[in-house]
C-alpha atoms as a PDB file:
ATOM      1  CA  UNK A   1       3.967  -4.689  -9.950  1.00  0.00           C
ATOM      2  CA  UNK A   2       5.889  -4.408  -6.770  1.00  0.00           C
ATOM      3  CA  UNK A   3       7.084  -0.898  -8.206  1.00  0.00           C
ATOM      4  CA  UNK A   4       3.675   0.059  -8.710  1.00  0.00           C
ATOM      5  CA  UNK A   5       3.160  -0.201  -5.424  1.00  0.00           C
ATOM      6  CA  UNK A   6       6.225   1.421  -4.153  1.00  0.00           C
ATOM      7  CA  UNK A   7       5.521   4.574  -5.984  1.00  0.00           C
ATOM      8  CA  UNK A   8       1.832   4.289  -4.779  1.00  0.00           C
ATOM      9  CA  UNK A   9       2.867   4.433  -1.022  1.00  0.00           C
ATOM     10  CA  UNK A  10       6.382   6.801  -1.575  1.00  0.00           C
ATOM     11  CA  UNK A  11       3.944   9.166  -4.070  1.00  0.00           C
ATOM     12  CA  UNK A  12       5.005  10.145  -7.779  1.00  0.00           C
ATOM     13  CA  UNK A  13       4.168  13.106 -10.007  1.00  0.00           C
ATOM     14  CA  UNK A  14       3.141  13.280 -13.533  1.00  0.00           C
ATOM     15  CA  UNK A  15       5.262  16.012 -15.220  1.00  0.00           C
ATOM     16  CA  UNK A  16       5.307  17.040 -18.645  1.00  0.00           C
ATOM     17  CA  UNK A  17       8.654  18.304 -20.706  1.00  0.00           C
ATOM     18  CA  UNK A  18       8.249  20.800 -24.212  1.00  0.00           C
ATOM     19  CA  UNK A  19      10.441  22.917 -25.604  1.00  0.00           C
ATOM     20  CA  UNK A  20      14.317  22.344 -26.812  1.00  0.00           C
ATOM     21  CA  UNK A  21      15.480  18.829 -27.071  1.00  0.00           C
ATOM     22  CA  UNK A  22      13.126  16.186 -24.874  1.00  0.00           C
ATOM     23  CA  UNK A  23      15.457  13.383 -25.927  1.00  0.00           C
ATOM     24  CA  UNK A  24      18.369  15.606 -24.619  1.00  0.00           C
ATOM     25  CA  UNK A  25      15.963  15.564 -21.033  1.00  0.00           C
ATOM     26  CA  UNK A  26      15.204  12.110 -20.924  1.00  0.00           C
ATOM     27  CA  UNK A  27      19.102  11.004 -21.184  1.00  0.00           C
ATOM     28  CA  UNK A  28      19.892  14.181 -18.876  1.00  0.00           C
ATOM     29  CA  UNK A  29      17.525  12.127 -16.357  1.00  0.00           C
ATOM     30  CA  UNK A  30      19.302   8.786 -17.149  1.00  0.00           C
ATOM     31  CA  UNK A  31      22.457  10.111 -16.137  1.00  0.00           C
ATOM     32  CA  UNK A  32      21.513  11.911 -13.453  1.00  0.00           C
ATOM     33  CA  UNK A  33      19.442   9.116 -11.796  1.00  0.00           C
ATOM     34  CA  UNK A  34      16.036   9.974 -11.810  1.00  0.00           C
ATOM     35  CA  UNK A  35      14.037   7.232 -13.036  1.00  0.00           C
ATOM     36  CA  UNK A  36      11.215   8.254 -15.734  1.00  0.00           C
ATOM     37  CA  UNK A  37       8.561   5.951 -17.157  1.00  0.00           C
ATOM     38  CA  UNK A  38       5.235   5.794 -18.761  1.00  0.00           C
ATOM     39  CA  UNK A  39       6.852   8.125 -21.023  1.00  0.00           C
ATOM     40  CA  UNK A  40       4.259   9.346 -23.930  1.00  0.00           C
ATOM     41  CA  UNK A  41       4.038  12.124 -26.759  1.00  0.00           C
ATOM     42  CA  UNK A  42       1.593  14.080 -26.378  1.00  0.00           C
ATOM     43  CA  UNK A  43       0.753  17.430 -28.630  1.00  0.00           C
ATOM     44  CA  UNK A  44       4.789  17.708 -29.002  1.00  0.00           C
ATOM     45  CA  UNK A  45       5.394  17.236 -25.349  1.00  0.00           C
ATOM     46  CA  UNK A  46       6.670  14.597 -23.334  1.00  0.00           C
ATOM     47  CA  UNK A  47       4.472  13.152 -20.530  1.00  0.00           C
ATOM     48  CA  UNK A  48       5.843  10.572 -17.777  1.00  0.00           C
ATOM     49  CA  UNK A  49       5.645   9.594 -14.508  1.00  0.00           C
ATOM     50  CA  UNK A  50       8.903  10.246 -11.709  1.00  0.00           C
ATOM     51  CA  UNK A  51       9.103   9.449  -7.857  1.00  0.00           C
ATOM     52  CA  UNK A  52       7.903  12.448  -6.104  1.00  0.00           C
ATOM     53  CA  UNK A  53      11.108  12.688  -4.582  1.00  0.00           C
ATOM     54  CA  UNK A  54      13.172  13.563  -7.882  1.00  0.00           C
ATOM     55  CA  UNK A  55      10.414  15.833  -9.247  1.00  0.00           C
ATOM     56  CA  UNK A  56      12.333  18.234  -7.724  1.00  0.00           C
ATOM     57  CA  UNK A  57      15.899  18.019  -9.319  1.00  0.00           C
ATOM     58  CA  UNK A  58      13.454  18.218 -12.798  1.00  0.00           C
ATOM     59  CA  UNK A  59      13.798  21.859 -13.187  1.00  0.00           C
ATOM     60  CA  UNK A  60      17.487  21.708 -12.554  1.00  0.00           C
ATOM     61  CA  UNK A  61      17.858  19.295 -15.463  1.00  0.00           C
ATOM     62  CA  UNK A  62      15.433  20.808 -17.555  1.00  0.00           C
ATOM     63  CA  UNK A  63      17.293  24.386 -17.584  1.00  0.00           C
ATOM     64  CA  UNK A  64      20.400  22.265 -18.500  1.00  0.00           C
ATOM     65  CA  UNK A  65      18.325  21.077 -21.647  1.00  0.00           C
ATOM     66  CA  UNK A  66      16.395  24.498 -22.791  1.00  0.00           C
ATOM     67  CA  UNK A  67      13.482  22.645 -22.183  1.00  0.00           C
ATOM     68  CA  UNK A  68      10.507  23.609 -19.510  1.00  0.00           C
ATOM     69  CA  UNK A  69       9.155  20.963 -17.378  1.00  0.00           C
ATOM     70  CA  UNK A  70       5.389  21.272 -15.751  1.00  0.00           C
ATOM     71  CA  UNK A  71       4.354  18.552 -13.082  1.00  0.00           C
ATOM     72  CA  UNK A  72       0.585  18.321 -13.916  1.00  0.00           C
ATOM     73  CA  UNK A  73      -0.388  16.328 -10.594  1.00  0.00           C
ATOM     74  CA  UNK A  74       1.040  14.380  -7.634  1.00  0.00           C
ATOM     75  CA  UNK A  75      -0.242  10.945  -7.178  1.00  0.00           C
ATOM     76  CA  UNK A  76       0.002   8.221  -4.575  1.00  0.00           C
ATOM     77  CA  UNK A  77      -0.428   7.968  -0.724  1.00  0.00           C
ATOM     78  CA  UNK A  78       2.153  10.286   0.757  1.00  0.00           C
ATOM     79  CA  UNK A  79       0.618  13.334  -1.203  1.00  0.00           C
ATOM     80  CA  UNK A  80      -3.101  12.420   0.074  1.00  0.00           C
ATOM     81  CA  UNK A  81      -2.021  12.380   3.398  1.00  0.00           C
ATOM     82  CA  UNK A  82      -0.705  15.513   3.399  1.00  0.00           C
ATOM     83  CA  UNK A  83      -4.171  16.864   2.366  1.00  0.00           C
ATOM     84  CA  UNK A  84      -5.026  15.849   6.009  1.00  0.00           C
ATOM     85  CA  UNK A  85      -2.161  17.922   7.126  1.00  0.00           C
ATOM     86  CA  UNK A  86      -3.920  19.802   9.614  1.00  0.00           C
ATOM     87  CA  UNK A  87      -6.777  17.595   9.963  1.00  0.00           C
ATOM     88  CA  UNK A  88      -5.635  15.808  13.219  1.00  0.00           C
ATOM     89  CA  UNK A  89      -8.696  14.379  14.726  1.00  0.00           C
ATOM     90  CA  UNK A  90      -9.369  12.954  11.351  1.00  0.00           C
ATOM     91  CA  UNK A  91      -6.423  11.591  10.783  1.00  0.00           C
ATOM     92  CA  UNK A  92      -6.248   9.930  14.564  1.00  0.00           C
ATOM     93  CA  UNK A  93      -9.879   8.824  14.163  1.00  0.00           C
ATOM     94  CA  UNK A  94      -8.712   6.704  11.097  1.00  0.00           C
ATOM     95  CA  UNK A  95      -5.498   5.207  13.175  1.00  0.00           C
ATOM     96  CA  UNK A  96      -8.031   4.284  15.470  1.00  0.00           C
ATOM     97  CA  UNK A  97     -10.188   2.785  13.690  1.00  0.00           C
ATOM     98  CA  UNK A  98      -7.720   0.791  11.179  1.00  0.00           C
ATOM     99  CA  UNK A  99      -5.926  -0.263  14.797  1.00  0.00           C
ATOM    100  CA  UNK A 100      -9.720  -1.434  16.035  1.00  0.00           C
ATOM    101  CA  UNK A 101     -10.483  -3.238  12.789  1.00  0.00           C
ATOM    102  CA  UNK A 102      -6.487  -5.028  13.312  1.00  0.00           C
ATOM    103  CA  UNK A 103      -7.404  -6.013  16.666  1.00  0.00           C
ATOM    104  CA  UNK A 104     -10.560  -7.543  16.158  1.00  0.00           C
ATOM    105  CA  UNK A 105      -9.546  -9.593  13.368  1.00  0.00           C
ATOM    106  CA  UNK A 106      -7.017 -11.248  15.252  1.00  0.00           C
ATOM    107  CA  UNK A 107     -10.027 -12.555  17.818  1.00  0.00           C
ATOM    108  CA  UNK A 108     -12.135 -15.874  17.109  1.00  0.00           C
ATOM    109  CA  UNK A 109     -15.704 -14.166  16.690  1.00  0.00           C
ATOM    110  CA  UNK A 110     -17.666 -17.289  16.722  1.00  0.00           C
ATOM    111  CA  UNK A 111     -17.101 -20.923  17.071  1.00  0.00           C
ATOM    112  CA  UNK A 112     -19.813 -22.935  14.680  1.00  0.00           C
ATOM    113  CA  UNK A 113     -19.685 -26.649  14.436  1.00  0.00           C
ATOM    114  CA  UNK A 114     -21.290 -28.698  11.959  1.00  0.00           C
ATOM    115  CA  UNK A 115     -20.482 -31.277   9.157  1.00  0.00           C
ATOM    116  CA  UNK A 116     -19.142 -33.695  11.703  1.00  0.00           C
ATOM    117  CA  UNK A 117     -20.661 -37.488  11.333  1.00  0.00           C
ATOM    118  CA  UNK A 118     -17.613 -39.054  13.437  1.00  0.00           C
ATOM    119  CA  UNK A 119     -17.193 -37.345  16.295  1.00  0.00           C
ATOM    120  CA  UNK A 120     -19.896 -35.830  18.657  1.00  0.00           C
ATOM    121  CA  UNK A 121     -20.142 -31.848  18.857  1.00  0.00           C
ATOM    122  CA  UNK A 122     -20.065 -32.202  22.843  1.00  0.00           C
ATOM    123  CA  UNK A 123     -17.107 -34.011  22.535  1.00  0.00           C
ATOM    124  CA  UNK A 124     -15.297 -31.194  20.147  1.00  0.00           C
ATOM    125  CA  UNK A 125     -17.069 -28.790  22.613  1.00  0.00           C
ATOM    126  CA  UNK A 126     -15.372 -30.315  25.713  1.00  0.00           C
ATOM    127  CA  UNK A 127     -11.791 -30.783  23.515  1.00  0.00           C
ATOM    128  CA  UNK A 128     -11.982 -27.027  22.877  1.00  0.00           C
ATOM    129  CA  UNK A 129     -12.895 -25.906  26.330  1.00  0.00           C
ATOM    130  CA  UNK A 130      -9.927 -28.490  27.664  1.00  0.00           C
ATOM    131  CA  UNK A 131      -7.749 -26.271  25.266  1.00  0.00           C
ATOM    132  CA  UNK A 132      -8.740 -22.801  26.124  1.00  0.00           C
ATOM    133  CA  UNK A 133     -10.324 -22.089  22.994  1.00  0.00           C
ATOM    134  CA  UNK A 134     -13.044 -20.300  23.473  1.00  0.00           C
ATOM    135  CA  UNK A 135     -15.022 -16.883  22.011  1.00  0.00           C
ATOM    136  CA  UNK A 136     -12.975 -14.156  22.151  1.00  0.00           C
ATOM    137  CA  UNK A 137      -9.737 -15.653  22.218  1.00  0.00           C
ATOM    138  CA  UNK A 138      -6.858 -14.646  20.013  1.00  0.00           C
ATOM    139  CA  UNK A 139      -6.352 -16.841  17.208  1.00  0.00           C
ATOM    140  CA  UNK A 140      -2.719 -17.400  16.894  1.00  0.00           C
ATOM    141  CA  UNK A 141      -2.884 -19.114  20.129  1.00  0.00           C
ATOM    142  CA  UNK A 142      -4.769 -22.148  18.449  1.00  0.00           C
ATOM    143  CA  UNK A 143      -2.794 -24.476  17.529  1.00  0.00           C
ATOM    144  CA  UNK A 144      -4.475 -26.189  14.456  1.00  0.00           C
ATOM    145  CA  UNK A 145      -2.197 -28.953  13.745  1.00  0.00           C
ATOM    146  CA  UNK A 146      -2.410 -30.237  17.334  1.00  0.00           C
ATOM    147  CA  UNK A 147      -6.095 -29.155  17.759  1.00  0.00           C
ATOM    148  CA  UNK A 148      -6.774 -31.837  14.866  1.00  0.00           C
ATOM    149  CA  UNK A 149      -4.770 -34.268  16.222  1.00  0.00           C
ATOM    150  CA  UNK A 150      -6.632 -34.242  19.644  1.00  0.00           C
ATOM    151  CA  UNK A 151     -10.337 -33.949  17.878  1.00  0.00           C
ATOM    152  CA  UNK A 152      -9.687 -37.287  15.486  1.00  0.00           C
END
């Protein structure tokens, strides 16, 4: 799973190997380090996945076989982003935006109290003010623990 997500981010290509000896290829890749899976026949051809960074030492290995390798697509986040390539604004707008959506997340929003039979909400009300806790203010400056300790 945590691979899965590594080759998500880093990108990976699909490629597909025919011709010669495919068995020859896929120990060729072994030994030369480039890690292969989801490896499936298909019409007499090899199909598989490999990090988008050793799709390129394919052909090299391939020739070495008498096989011919095709990458059918690129996958993964690195190879979308380079659709945006020279899409600047775009791609600023989203930095903005993901930074925006960061930032206010990390802000108390609202502060609703209810459910409480013990203690008075004015008296919660005047803990919290007495603590700085407030709307607007960041959240990892409550301190929860001690917050509870002060309320009960």
């Amino acid at each position: 799973m945590i691979l899965n997500l590594y080759y998500s981010l880093c990108g990976f290509a699909e490629a597909e190997v025919s011709g010669g000896l495919p068995e020859r290829f896929i120990n060729a890749c072994t030994r030369g380090c480039v890690f292969i899976w989801n490896v499936k026949k298909h019409n007499g051809a090899l199909r598989f996945s490999v990090s988008g960074n050793a799709a390129d030492r394919l052909s090299e290995i391939a020739e070495s076989c008498g096989c011919t390798v095709k990458i059918l697509r690129y996958r993964g986040f690195r190879y979308f982003a380079l659709g945006f390539k020279k899409r600047y604004a775009l791609m600023l707008g989203f930095l903005i935006f993901a930074a925006l959506v960061f930032f206010a997340g990390s802000l108390i929003w609202k502060i609703d109290i209810s459910g409480c039979r013990q203690t008075n909400k004015a008296d919660i009300i005047k803990i919290l003010n007495g603590s700085n806790i407030k709307k607007w203010s960041p959240k990892r400056s409550v301190d929860t623990k001690r917050l509870s300790k002060r309320i009960r």
